[in-house]
Structure formats: C-alpha cells, structure tokens
C-alpha atoms as a PDB file:
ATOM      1  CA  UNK A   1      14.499   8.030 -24.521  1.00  0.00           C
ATOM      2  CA  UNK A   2      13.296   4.455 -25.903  1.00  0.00           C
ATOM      3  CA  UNK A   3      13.793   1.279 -23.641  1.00  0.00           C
ATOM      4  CA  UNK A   4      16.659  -0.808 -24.838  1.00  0.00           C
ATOM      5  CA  UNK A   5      15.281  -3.860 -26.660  1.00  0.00           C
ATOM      6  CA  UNK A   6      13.675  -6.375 -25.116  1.00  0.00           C
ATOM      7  CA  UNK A   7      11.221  -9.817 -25.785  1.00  0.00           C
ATOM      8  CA  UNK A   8       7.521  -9.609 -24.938  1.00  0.00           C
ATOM      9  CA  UNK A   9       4.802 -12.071 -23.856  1.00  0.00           C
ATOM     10  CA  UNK A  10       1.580 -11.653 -22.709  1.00  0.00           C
ATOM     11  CA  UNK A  11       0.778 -15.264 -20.943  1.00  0.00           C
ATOM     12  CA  UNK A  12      -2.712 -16.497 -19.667  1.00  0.00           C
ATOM     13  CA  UNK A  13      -1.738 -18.368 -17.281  1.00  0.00           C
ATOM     14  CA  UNK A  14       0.074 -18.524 -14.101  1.00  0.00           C
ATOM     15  CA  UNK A  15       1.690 -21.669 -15.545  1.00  0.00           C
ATOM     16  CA  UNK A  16       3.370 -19.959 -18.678  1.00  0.00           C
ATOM     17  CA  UNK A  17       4.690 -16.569 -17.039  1.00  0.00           C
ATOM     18  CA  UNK A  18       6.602 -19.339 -14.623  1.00  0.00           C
ATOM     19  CA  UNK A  19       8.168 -20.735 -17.634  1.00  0.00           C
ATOM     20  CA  UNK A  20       8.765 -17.141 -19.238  1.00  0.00           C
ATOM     21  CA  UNK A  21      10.182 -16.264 -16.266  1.00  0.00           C
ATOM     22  CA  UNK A  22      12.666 -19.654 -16.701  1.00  0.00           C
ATOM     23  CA  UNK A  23      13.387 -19.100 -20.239  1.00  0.00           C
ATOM     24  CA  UNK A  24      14.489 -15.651 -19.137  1.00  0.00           C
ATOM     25  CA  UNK A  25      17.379 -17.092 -16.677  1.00  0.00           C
ATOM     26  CA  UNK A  26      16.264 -14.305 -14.174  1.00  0.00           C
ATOM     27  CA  UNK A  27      16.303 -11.478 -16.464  1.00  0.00           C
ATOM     28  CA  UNK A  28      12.650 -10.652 -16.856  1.00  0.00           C
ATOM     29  CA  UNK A  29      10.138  -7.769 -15.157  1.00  0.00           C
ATOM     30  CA  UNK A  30       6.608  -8.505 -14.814  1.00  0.00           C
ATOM     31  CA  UNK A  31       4.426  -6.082 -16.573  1.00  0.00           C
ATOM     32  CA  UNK A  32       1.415  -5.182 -14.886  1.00  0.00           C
ATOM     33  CA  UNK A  33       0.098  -1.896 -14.892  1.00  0.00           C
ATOM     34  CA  UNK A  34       3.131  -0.112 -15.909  1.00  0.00           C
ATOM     35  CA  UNK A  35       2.966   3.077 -14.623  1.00  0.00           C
ATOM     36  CA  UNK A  36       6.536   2.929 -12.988  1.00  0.00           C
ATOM     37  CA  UNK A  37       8.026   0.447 -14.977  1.00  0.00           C
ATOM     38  CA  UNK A  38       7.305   1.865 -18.017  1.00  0.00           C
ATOM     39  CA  UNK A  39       9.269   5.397 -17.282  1.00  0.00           C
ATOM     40  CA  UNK A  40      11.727   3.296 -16.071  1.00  0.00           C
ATOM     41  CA  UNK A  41      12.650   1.394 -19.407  1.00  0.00           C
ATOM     42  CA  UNK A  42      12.278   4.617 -21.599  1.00  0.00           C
ATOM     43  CA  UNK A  43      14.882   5.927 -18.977  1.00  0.00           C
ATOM     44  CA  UNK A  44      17.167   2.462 -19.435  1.00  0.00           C
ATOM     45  CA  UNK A  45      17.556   2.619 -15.591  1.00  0.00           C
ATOM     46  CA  UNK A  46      16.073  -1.124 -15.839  1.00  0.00           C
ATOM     47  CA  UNK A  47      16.999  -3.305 -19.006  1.00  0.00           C
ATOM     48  CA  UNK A  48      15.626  -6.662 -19.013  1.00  0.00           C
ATOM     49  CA  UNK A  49      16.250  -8.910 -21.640  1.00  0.00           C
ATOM     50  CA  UNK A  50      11.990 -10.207 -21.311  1.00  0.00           C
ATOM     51  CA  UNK A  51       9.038  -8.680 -20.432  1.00  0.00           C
ATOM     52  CA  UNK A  52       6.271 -10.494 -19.218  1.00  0.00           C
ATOM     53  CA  UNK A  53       2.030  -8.596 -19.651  1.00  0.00           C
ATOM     54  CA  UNK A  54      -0.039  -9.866 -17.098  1.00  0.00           C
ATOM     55  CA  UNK A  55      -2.619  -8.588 -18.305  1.00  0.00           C
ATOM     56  CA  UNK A  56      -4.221 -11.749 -20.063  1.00  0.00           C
ATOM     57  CA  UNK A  57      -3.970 -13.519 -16.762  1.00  0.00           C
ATOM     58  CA  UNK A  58      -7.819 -13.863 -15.464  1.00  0.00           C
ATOM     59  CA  UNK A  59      -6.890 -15.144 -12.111  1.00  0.00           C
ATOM     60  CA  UNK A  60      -4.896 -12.422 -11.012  1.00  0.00           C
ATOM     61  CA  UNK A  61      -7.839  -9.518 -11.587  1.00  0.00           C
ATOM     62  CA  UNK A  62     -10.275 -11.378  -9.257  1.00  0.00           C
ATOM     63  CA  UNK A  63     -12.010  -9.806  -6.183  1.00  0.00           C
ATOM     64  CA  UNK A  64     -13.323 -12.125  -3.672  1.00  0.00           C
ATOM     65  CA  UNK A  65     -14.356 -12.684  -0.005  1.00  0.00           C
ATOM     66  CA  UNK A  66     -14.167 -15.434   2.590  1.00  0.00           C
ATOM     67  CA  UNK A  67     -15.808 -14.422   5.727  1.00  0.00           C
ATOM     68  CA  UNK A  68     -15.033 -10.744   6.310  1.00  0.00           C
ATOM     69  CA  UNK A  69     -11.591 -11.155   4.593  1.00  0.00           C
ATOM     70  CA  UNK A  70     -10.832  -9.221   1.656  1.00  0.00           C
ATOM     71  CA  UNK A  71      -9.233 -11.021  -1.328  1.00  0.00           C
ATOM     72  CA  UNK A  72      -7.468  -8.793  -4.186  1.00  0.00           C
ATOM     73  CA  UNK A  73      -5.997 -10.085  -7.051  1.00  0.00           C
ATOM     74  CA  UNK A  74      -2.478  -8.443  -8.080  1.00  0.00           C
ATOM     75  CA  UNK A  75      -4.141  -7.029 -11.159  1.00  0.00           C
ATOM     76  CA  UNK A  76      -6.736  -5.685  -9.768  1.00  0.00           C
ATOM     77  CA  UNK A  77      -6.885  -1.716 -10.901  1.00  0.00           C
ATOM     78  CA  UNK A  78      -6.703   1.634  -8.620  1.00  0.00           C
ATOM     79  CA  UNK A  79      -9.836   2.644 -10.069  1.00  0.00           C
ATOM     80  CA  UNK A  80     -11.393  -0.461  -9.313  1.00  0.00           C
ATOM     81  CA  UNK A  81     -10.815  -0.289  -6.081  1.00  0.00           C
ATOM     82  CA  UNK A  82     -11.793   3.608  -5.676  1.00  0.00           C
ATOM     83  CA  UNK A  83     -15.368   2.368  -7.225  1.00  0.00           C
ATOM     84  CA  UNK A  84     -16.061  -0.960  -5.817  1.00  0.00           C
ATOM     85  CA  UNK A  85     -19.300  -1.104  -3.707  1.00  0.00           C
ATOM     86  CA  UNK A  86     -17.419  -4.720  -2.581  1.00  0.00           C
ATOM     87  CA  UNK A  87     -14.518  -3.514  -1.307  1.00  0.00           C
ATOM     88  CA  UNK A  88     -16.230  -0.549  -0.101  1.00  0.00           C
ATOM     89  CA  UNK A  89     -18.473  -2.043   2.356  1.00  0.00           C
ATOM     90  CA  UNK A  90     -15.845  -3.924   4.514  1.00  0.00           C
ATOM     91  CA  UNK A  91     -12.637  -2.204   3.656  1.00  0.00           C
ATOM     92  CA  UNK A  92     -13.714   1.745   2.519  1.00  0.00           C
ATOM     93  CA  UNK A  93     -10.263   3.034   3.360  1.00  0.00           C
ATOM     94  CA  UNK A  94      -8.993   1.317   0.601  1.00  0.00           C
ATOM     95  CA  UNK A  95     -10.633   3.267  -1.780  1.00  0.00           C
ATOM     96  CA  UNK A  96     -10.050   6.159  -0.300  1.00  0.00           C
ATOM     97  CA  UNK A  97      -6.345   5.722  -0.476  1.00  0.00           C
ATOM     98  CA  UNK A  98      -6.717   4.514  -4.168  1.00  0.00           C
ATOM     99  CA  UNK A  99      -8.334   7.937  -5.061  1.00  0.00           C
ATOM    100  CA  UNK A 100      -5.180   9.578  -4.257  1.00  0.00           C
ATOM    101  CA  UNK A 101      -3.460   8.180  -6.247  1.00  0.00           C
ATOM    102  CA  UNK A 102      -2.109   9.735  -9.692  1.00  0.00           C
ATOM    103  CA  UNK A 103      -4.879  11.033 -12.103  1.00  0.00           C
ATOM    104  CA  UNK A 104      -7.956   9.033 -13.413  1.00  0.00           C
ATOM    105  CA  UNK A 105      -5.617   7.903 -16.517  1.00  0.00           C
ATOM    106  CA  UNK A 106      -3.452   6.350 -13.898  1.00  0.00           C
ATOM    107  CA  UNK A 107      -5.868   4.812 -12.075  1.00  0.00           C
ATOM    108  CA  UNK A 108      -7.233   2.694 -15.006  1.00  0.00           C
ATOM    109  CA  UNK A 109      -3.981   1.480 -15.642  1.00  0.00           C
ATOM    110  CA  UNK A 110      -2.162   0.738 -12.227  1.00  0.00           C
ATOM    111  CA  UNK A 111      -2.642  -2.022  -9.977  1.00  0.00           C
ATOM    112  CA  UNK A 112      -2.789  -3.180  -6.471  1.00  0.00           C
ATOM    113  CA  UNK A 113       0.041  -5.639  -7.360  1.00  0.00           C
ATOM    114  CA  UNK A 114       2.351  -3.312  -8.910  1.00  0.00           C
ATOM    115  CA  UNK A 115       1.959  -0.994  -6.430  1.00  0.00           C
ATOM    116  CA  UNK A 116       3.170  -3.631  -3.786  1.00  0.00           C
ATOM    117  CA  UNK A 117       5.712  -4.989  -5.548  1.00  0.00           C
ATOM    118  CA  UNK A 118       7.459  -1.534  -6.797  1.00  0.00           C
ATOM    119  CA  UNK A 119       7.327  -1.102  -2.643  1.00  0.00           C
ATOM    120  CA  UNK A 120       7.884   2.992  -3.304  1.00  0.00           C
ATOM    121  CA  UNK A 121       7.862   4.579   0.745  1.00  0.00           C
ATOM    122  CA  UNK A 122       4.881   6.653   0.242  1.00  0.00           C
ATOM    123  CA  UNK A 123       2.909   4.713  -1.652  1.00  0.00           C
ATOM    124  CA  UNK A 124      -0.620   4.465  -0.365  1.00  0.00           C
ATOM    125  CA  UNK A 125      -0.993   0.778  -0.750  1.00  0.00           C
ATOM    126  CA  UNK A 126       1.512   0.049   0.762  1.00  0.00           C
ATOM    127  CA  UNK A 127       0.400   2.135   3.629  1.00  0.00           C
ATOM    128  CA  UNK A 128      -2.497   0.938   3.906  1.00  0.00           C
ATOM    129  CA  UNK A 129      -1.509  -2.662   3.842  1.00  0.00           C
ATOM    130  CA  UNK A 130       0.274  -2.272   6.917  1.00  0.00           C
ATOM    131  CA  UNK A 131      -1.908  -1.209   9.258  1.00  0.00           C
ATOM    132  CA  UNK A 132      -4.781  -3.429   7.939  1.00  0.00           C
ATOM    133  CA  UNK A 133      -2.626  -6.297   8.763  1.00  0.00           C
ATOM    134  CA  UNK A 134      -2.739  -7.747   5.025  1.00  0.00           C
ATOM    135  CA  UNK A 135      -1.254 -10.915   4.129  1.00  0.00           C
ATOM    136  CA  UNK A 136       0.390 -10.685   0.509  1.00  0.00           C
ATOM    137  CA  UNK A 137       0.544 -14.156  -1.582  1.00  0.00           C
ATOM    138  CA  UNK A 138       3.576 -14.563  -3.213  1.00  0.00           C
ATOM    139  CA  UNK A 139       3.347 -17.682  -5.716  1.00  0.00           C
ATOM    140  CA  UNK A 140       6.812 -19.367  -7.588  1.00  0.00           C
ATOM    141  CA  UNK A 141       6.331 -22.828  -9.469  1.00  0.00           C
ATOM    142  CA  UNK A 142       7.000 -24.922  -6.712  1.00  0.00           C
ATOM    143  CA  UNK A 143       5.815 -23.404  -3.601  1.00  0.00           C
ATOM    144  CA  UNK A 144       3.090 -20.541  -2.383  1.00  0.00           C
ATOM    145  CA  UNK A 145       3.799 -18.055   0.467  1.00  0.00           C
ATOM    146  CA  UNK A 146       2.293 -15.733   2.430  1.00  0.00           C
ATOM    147  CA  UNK A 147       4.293 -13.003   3.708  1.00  0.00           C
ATOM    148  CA  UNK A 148       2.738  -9.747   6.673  1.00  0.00           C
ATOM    149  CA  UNK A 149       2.574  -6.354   4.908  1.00  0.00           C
ATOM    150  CA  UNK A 150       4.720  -5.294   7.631  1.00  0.00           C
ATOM    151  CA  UNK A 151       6.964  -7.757   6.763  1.00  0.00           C
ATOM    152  CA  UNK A 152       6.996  -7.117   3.393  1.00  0.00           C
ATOM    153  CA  UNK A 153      10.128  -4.695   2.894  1.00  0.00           C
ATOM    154  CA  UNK A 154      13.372  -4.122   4.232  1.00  0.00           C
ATOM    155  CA  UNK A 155      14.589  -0.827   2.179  1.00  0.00           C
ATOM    156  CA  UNK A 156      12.813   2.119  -0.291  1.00  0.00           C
ATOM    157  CA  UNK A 157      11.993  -0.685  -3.452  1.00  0.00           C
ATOM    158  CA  UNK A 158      12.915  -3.518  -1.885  1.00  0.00           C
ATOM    159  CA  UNK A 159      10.440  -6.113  -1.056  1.00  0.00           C
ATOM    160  CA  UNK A 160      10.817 -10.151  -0.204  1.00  0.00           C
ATOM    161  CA  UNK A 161      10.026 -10.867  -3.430  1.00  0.00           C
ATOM    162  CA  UNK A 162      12.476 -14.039  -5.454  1.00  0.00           C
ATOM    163  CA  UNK A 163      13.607 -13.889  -8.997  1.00  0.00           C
ATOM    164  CA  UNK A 164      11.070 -16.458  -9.300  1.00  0.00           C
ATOM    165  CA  UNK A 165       8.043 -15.748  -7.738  1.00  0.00           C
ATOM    166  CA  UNK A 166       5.451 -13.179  -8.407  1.00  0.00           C
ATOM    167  CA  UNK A 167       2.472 -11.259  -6.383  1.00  0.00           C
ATOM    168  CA  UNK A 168      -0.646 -13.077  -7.114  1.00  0.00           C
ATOM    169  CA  UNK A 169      -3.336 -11.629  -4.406  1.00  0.00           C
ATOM    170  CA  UNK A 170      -2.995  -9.581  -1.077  1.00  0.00           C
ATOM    171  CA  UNK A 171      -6.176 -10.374   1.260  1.00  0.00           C
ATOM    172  CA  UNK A 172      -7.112  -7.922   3.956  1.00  0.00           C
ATOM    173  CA  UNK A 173      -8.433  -9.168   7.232  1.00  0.00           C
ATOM    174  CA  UNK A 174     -12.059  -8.449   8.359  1.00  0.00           C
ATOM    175  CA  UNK A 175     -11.965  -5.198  10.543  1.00  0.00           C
ATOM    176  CA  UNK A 176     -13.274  -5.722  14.407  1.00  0.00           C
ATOM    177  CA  UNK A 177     -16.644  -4.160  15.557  1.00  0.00           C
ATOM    178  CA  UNK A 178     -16.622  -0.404  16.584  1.00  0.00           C
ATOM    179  CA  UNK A 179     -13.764   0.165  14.317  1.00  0.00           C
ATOM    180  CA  UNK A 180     -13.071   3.199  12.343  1.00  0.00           C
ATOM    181  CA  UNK A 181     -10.431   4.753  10.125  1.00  0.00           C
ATOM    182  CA  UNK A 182      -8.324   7.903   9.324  1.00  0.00           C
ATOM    183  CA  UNK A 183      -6.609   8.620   5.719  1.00  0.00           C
ATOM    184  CA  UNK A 184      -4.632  11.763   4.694  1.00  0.00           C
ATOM    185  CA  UNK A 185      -2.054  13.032   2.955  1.00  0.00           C
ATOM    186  CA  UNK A 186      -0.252  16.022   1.752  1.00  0.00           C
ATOM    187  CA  UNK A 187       1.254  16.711  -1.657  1.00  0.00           C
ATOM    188  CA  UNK A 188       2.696  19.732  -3.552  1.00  0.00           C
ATOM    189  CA  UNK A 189      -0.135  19.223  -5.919  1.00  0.00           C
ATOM    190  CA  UNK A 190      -3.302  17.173  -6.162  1.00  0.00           C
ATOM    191  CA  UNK A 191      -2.848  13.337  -6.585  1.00  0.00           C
ATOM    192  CA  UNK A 192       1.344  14.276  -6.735  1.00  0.00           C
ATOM    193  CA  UNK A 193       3.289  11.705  -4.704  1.00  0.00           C
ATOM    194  CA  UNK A 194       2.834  12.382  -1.283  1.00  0.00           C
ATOM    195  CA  UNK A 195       5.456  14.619   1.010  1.00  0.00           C
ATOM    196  CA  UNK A 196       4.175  12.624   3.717  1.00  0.00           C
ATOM    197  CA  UNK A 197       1.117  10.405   3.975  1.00  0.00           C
ATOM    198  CA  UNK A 198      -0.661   8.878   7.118  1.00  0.00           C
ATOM    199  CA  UNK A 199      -3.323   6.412   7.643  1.00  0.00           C
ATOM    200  CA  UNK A 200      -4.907   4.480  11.120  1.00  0.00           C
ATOM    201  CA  UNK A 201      -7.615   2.591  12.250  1.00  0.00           C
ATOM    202  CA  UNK A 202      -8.697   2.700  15.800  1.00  0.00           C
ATOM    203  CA  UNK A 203     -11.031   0.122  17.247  1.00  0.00           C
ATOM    204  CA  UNK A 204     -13.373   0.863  20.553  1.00  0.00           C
ATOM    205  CA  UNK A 205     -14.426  -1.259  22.943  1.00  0.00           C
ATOM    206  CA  UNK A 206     -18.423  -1.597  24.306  1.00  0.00           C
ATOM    207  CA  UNK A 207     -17.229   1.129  27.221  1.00  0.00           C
ATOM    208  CA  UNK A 208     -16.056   3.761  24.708  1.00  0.00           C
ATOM    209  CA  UNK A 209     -12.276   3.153  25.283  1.00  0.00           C
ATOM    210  CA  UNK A 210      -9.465   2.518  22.442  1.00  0.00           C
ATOM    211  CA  UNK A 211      -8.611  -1.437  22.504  1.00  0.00           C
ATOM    212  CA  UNK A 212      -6.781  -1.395  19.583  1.00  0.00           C
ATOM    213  CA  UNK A 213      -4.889   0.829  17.179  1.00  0.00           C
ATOM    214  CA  UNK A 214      -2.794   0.867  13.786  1.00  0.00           C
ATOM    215  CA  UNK A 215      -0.717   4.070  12.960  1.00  0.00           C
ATOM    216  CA  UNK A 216       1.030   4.028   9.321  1.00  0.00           C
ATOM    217  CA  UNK A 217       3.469   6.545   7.898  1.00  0.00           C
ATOM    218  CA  UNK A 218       4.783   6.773   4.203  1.00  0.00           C
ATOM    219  CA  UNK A 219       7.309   9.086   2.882  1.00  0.00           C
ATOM    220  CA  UNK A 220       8.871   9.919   5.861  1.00  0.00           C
ATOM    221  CA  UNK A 221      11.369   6.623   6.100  1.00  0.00           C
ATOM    222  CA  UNK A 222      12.951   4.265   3.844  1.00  0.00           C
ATOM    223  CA  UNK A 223      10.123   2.438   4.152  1.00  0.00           C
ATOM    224  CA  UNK A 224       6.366   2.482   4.914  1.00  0.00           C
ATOM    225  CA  UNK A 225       6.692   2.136   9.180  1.00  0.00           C
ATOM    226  CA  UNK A 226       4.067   1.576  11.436  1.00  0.00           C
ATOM    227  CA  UNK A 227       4.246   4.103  14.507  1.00  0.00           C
ATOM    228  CA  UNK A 228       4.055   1.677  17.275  1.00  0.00           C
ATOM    229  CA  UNK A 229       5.029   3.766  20.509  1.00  0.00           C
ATOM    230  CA  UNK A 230       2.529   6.451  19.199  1.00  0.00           C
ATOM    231  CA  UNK A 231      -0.659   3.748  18.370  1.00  0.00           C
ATOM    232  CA  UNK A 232       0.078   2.299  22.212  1.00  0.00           C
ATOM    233  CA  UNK A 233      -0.073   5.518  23.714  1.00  0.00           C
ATOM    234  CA  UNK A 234      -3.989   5.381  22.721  1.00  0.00           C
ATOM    235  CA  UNK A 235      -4.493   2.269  23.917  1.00  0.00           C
ATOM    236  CA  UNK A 236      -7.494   2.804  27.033  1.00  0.00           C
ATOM    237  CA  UNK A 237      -7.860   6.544  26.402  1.00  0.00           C
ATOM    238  CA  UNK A 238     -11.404   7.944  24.489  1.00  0.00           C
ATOM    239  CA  UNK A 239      -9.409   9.546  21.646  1.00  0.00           C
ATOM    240  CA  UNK A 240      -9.760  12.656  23.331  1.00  0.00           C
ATOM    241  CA  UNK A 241      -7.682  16.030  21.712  1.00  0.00           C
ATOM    242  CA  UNK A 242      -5.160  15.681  24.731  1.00  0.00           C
ATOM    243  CA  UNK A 243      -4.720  11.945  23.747  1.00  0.00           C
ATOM    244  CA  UNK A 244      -4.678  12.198  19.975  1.00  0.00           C
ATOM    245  CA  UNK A 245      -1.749  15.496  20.728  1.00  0.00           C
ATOM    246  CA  UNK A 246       0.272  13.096  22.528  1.00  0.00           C
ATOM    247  CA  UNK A 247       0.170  10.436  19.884  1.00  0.00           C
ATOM    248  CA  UNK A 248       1.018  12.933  17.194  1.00  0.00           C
ATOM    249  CA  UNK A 249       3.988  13.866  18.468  1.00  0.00           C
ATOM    250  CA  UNK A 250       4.757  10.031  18.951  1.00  0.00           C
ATOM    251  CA  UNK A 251       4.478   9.754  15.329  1.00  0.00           C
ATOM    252  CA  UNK A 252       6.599  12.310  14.433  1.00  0.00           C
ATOM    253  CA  UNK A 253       9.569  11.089  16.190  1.00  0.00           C
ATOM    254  CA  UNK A 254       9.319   7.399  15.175  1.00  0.00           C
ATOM    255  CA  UNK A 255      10.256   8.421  11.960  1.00  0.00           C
ATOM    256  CA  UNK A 256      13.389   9.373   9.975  1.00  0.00           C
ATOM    257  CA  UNK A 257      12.293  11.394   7.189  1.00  0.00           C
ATOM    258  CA  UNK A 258      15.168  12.592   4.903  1.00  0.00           C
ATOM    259  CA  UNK A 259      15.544  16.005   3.365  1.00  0.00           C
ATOM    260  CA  UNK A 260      14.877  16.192  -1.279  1.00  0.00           C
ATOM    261  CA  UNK A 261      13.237  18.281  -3.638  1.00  0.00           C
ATOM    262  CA  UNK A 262      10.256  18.184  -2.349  1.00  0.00           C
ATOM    263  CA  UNK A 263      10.824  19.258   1.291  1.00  0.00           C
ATOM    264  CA  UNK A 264      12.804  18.944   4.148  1.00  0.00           C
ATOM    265  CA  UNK A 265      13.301  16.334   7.018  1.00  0.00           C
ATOM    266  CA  UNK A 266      12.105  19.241   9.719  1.00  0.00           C
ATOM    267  CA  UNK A 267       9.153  19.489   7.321  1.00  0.00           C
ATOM    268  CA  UNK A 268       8.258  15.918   6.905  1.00  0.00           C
ATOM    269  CA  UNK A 269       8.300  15.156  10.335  1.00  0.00           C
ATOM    270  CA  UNK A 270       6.344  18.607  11.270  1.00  0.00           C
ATOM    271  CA  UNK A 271       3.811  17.184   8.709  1.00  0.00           C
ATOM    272  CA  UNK A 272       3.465  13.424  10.214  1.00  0.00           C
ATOM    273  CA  UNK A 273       2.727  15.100  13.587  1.00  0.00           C
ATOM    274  CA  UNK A 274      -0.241  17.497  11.923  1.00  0.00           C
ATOM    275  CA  UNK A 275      -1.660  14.575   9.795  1.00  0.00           C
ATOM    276  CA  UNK A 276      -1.523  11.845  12.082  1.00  0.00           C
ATOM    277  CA  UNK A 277      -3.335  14.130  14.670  1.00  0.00           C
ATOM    278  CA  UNK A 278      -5.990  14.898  11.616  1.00  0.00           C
ATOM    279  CA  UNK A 279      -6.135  11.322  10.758  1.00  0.00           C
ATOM    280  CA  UNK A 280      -7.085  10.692  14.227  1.00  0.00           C
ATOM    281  CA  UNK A 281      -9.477  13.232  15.033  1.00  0.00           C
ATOM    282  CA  UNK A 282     -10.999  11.755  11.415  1.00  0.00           C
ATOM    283  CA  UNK A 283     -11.300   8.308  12.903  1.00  0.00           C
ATOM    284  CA  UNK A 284     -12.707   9.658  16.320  1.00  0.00           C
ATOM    285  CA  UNK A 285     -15.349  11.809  14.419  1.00  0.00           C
ATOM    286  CA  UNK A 286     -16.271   8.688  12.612  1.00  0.00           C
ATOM    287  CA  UNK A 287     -17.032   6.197  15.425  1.00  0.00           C
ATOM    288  CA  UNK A 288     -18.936   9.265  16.841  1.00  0.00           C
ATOM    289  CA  UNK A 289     -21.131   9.447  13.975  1.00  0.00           C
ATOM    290  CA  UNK A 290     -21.860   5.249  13.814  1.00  0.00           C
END
C-alpha cells in the first residue's frame, strides 16, 4: 500500500509547525519518529491532507535537569534514552524500559514524544510515565500546559491532546531516597509488543518499611492503569514474599485485560499477577543490594 497524498514540511521552529498546523485547518499529523504513523499511512487508516517532520526542531531533542527533575524533549530517541549516562543516573528505569522496545533500527528512529502521544496500552513509556509521576508539556500557540501521566488518557490511543497543540517535553520528578525499581515484561518474541508489561518503584523508609509505592500495568486495559489497591497493600510491610503475593494478586484483579491474537484475558491477568510479583521481588532485591 502507498499513503494517499499528502503536503510535507519539515519546520525549525516551534513557531512555524503552529502555523503549519493552521494552514492545515486541523488536518495535519505531526511526524516524529514515525514508527506507527508511518504503517499507518501506507495502510490509509489515517489520511491527512499535511504532514508536519519534527525533526529539524532543536528544542524538542533536548535533555536537561533542574534539581533532580528529569527534562525530555518530545524528540528525544529510544536509543538515547537506553544509552544516556544522564538519564541513567537519576532515572535508570527509563532506559531499561526503552531497551524493550522494538529492535535497535527502531530505537534510532522512535521517540519519547511519539510514544506518548500515539498513547498505545502497553507501551512502555507510557508505563513508565505513570508511576514516575511525570508531568507531560503540551504547548499550542497561545497557551502551555502541563497535564499528570496518569491523567494523560482516557481510552487505547486517546490522549488530552488538541488539534492544536503538540508534546514538547515530559519531565520526570526526582525519585525519594531509599527508592528502588522493578521493570518486566513478557512478549511472544523478543522486543514484540508486550502481552502484558509491569513496572513499580517502591520507596523505604530509615526503619526498613515501604512508605511509598507505584504499581503500573500495560496491555492488560484500555489504557496504561496504575494498580492502586495492590501498591497500598505494601504500604508499612518489608516487601517480604507473603507481602509482595498479596499485592500480586491485587494487581491482577485491578485490571480488565481483553482476550486477541496474542492471548487471552485469563492469560493476561495470570501474567500481571506473575510479573508484578517479579517486578517486586526485583525492586526488593535492589534496595537490598544499596
């Protein structure tokens, strides 16, 4: 298939992909990595009459920190992220999440940005995003907003996002003392999208007890969710196995994983209570070892 035709542009500057985005009365996609939207025009399930490259636009590929919060611009790449020493040394669960996703070729060419926006339920940025509490900057011409990660959606590839606004930077929040994290996720075959997916942090206080915890699940809802029954039921225990067994199980029945191709709902929600019990244990094993 070949995309039905379209305009192009490749702006650099914030300024002139707002007027693109004018001139296109509402009719244009943003191009940024195009690794989804790409397949997507080939297949003509989208046909806009403009599309806008990003790529040219310096201010949206910048990494940067102000205290312990992590700034990322929306065109900032997987494999970036999977490499940086930066974002490594505050925030090392993001690149842990970023090498699961798709194959190196993929990774050069998607972004942080297009992973948020395209908002797919088991994505792992989006995932991730939610339980580090990220705040995602959504610019238009006339006004800037900032907008929770758990906020973000409200159905599978469907975001907050106006006609005329785009993702310019989502900024993680500096990570407590004592706190560690947990990433896994299971896939038919390495770097595949994810059957189901799982992710937590788990902070400690000074007498070795959880004060704080973040459990997210992708793939196994219409949207990423963040499993807040199970992530209480931690709160003042030591992460022990009896502890982590109970939570697991909490997981698996916040969800509402539906049945496709790639496995059933009794599956996906037999999976969330395995990994989040792994992704647990993980983050346990880790504060151990600090």
């Amino acid at each position: 298939m070949k995309p039905a035709p379209f305009s192009y542009a490749a702006p650099k500057s914030l300024e002139e992909v707002f007027d693109l985005i004018e001139l296109a009365d509402g009719n244009a996609r943003l191009l940024a990595g195009g690794q989804s939207l790409i397949p997507m025009l080939n297949l003509r399930q989208l046909r806009p009459a403009a599309l806008i490259d990003l790529t040219r636009v310096s201010e949206l590929s910048r990494l940067r920190r102000e205290g312990g919060d992590l700034h990322l611009g929306a065109m900032v790449r997987h494999s970036e992220v999977e490499s940086s020493s930066f974002v490594a040394k505050t925030h090392s669960i993001l690149g842990r999440a970023a090498s699961e996703i798709g194959h190196a070729a993929i990774r050069n060419r998607g972004t942080i940005g297009g992973s948020l926006a395209l908002g797919d339920p088991a994505g792992e940025f989006p995932l991730v995003a939610a339980i580090l509490g990220a705040s995602i900057t959504l610019r238009s011409r006339t006004r800037t907003r900032a907008v929770s990660a758990a906020d973000f959606y409200f159905g599978a590839f469907r975001s907050v996002i106006e006609p005329d606004e785009i993702l310019t930077e989502v900024a993680f929040p500096a990570l407590p003392p004592r706190t560690t994290w947990g990433f896994q996720e299971l896939c038919r075959r390495p770097h595949d999208f994810a059957i189901a997916a799982v992710g937590a942090t788990i902070t400690f206080d000074s007498h070795g007890r959880i004060s704080r915890a973040a459990i997210g699940l992708g793939g196994v809802d219409e949207t990423v969710i963040l499993a807040a029954d199970a992530a209480a039921s931690l709160i003042g225990t030591e992460g022990t196995k009896t502890s982590i067994a109970v939570a697991a199980q909490a997981a698996s029945l916040e969800c509402k994983p539906v049945s496709d191709v790639r496995a059933s709902a009794d599956y996906r929600r037999q999976i969330t209570r395995v990994l989040t019990a792994r992704v647990l244990q993980e983050a346990v094993e880790k504060s151990k070892a600090s």
